[in-house]
PDB file of N, CA and C in Angstrom:
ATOM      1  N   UNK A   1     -15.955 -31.635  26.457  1.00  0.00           N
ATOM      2  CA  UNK A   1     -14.739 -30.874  26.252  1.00  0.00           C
ATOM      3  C   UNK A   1     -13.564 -31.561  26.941  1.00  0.00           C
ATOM      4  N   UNK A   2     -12.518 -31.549  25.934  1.00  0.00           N
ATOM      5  CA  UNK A   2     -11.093 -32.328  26.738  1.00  0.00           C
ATOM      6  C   UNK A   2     -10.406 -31.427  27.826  1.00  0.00           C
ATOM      7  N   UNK A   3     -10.456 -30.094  27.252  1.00  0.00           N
ATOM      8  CA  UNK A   3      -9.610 -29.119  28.139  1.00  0.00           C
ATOM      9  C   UNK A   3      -8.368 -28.953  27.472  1.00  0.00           C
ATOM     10  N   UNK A   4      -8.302 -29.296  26.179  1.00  0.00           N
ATOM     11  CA  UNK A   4      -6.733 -28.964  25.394  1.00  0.00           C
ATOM     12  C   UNK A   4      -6.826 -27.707  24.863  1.00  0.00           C
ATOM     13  N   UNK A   5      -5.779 -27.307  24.822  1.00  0.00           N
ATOM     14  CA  UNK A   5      -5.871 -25.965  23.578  1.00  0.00           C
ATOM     15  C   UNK A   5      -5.559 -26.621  22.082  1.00  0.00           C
ATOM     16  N   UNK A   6      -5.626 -25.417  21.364  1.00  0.00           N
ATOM     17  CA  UNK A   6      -5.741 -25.895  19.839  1.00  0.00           C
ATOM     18  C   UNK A   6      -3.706 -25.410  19.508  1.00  0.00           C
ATOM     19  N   UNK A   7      -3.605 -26.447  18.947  1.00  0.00           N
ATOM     20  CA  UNK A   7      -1.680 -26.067  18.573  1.00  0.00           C
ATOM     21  C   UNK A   7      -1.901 -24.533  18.238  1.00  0.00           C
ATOM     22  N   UNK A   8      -0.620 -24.150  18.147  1.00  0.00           N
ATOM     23  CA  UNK A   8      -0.298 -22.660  18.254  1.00  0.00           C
ATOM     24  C   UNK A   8       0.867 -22.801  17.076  1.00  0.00           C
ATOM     25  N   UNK A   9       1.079 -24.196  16.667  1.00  0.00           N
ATOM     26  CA  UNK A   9       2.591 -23.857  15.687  1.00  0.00           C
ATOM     27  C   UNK A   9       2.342 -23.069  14.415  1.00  0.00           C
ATOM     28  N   UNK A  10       1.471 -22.550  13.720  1.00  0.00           N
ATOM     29  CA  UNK A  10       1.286 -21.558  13.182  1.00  0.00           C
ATOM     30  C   UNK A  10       1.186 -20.065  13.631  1.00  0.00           C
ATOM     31  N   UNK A  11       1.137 -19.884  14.824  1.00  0.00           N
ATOM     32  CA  UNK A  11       0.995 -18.748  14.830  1.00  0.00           C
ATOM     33  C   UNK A  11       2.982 -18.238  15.210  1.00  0.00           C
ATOM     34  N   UNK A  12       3.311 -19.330  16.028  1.00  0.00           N
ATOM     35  CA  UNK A  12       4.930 -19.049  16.141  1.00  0.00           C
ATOM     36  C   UNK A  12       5.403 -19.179  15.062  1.00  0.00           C
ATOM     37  N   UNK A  13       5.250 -19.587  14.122  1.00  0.00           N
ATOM     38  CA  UNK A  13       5.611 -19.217  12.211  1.00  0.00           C
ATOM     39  C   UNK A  13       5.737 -18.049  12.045  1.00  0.00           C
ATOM     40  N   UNK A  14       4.925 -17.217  12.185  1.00  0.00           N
ATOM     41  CA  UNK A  14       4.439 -16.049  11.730  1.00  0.00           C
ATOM     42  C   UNK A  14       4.840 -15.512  12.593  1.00  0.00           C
ATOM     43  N   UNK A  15       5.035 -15.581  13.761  1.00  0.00           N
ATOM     44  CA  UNK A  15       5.645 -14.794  14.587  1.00  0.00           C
ATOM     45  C   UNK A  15       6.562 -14.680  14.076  1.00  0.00           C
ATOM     46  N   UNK A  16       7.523 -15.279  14.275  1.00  0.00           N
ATOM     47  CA  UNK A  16       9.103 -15.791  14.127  1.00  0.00           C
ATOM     48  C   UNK A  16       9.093 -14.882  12.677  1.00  0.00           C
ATOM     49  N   UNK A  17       8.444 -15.344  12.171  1.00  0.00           N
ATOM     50  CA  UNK A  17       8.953 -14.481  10.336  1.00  0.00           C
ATOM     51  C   UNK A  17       8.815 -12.729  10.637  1.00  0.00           C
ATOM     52  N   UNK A  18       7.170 -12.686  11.283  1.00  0.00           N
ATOM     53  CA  UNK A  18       7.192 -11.112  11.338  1.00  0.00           C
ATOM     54  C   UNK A  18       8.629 -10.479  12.393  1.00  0.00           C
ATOM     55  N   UNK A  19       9.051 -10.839  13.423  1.00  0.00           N
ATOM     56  CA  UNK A  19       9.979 -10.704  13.466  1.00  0.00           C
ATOM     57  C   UNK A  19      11.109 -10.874  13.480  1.00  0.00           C
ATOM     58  N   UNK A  20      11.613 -11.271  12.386  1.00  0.00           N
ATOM     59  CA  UNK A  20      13.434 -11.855  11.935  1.00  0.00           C
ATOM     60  C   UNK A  20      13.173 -10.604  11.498  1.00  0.00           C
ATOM     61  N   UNK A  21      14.961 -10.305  11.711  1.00  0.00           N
ATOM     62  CA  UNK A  21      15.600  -9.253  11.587  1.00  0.00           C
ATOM     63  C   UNK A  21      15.747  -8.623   9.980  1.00  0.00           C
ATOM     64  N   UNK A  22      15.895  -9.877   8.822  1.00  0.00           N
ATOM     65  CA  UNK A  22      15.718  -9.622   7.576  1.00  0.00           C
ATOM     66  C   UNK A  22      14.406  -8.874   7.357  1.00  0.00           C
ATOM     67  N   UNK A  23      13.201  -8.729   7.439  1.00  0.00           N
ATOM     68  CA  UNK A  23      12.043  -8.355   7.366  1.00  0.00           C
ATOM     69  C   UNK A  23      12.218  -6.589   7.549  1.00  0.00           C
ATOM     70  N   UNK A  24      12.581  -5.999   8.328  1.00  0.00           N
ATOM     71  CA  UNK A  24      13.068  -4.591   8.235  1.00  0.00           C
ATOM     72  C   UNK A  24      13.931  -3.992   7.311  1.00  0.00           C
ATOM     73  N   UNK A  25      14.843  -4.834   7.426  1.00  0.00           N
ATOM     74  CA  UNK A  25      16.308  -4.800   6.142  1.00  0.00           C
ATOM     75  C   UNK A  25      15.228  -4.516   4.188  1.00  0.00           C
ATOM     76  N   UNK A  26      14.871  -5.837   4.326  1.00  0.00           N
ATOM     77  CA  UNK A  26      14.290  -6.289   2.985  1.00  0.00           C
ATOM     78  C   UNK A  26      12.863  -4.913   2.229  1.00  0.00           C
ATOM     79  N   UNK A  27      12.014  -4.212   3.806  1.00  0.00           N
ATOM     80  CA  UNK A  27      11.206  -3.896   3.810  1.00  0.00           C
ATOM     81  C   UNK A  27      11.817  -2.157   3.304  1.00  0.00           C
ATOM     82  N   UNK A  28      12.791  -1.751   3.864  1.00  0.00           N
ATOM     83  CA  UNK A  28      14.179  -0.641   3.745  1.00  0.00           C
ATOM     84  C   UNK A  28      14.209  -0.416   2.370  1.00  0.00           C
ATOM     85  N   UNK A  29      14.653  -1.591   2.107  1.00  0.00           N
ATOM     86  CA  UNK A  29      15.259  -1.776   0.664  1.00  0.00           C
ATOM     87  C   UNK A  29      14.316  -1.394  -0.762  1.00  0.00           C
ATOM     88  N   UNK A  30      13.128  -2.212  -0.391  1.00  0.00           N
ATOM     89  CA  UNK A  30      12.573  -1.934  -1.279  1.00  0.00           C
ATOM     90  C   UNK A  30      11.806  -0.615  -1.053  1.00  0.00           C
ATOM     91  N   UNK A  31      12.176   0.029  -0.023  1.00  0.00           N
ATOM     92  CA  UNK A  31      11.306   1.993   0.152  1.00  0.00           C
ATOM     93  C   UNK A  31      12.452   2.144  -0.838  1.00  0.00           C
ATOM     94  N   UNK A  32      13.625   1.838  -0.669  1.00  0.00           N
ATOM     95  CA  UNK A  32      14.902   2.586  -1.311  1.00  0.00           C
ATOM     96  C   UNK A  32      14.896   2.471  -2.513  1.00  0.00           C
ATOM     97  N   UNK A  33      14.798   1.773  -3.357  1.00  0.00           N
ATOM     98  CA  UNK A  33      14.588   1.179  -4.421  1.00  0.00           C
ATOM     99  C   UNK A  33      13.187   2.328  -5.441  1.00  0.00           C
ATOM    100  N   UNK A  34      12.146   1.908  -4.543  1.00  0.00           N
ATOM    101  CA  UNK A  34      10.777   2.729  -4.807  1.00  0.00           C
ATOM    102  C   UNK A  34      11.243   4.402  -5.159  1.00  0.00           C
ATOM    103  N   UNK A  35      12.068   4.692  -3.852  1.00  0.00           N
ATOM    104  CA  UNK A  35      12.559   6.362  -3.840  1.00  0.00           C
ATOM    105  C   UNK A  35      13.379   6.420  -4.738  1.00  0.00           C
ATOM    106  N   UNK A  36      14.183   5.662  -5.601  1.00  0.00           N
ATOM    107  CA  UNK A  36      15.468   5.856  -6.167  1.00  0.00           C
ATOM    108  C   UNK A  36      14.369   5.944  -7.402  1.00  0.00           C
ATOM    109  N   UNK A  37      13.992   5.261  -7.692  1.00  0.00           N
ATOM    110  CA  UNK A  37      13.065   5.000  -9.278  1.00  0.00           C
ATOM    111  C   UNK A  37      12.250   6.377  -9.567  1.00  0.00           C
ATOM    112  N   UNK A  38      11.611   6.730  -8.764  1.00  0.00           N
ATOM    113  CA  UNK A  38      10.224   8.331  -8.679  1.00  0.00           C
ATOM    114  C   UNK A  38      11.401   9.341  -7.696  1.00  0.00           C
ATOM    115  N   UNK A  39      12.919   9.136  -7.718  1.00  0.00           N
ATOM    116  CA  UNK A  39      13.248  10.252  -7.382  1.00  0.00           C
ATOM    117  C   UNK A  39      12.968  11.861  -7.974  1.00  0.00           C
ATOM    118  N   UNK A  40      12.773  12.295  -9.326  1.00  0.00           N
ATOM    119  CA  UNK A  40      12.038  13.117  -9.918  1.00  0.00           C
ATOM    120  C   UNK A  40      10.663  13.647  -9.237  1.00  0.00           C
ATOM    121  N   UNK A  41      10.144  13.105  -8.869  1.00  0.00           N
ATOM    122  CA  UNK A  41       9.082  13.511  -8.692  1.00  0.00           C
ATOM    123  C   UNK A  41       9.146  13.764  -6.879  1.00  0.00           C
ATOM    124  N   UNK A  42       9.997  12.244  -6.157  1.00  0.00           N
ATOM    125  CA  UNK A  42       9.833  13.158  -5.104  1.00  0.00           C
ATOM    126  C   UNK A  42      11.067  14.291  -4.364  1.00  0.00           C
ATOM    127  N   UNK A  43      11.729  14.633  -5.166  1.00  0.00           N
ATOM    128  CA  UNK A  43      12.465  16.283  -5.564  1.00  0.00           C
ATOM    129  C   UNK A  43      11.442  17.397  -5.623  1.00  0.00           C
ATOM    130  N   UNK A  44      10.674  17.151  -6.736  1.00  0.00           N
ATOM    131  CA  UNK A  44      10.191  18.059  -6.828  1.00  0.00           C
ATOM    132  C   UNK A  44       8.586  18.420  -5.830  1.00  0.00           C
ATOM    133  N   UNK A  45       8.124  17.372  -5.345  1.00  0.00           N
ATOM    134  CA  UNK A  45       7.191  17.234  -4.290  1.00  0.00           C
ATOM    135  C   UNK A  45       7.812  18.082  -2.673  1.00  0.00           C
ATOM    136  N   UNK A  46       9.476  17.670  -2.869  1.00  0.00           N
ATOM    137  CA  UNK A  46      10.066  18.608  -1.421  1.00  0.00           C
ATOM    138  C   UNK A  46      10.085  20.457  -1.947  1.00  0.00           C
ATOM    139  N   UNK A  47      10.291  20.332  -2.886  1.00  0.00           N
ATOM    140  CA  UNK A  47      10.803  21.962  -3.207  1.00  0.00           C
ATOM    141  C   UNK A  47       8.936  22.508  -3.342  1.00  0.00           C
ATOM    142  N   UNK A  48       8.637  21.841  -3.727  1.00  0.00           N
ATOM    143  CA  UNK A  48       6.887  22.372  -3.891  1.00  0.00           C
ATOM    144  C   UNK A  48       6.558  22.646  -2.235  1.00  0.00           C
ATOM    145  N   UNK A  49       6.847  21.660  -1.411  1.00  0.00           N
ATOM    146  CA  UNK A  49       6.501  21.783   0.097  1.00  0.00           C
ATOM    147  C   UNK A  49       7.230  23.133   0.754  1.00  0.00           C
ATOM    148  N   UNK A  50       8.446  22.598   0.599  1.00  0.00           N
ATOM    149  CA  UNK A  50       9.562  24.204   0.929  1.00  0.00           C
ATOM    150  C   UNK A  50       9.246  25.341   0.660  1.00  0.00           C
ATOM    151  N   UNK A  51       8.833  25.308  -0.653  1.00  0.00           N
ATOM    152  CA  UNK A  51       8.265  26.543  -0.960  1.00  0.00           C
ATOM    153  C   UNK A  51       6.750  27.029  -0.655  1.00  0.00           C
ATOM    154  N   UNK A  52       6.104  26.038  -0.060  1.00  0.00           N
ATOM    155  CA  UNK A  52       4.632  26.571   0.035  1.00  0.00           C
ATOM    156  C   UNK A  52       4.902  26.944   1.446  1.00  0.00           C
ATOM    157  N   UNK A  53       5.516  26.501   2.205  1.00  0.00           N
ATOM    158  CA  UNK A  53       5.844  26.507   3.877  1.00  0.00           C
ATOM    159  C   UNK A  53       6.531  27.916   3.664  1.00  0.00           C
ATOM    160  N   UNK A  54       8.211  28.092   3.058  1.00  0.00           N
ATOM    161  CA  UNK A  54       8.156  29.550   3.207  1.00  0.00           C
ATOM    162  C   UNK A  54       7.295  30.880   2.831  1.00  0.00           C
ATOM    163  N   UNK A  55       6.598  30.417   1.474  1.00  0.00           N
ATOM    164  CA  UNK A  55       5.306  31.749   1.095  1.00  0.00           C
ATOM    165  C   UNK A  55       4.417  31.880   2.428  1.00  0.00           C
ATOM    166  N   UNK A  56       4.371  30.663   2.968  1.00  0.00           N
ATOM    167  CA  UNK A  56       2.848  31.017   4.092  1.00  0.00           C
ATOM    168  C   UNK A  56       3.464  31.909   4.817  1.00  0.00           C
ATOM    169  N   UNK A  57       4.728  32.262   5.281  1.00  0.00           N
ATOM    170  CA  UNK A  57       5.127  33.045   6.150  1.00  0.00           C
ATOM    171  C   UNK A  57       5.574  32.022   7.659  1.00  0.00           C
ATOM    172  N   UNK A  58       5.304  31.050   7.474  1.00  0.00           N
ATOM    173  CA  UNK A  58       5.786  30.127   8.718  1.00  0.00           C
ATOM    174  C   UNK A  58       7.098  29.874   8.963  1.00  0.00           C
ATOM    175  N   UNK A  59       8.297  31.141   7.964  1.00  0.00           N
ATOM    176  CA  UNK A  59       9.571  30.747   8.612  1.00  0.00           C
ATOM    177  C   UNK A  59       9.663  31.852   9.235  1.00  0.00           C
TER     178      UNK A  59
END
């Protein structure tokens, strides 16, 4: 055994990418995007909730 470690410049890649600041932004965007497209459905998924929460009597 030499006693070296094994390079690491892949893992600071991936570091570095998982956290740049674009990666949250980009990740945002496309929830927003997703929600804007099945807004129909998730409308009507809140009023279904609202309304099962007030029938139970939990307001």
């Amino acid at each position: 055994m030499t006693g070296q470690s094994p390079p690491v410049r892949p893992v600071r890649r991936l570091r570095r990418w998982a956290t740049d600041p674009l990666v949250p932004v980009l990740l945002l965007t496309a929830g927003a995007m997703l929600a804007a497209v099945s807004g129909h459905v998730l409308t009507w998924a809140m009023v279904g909730g609202l309304a099962g929460y007030t029938l139970s009597g939990s307001v």
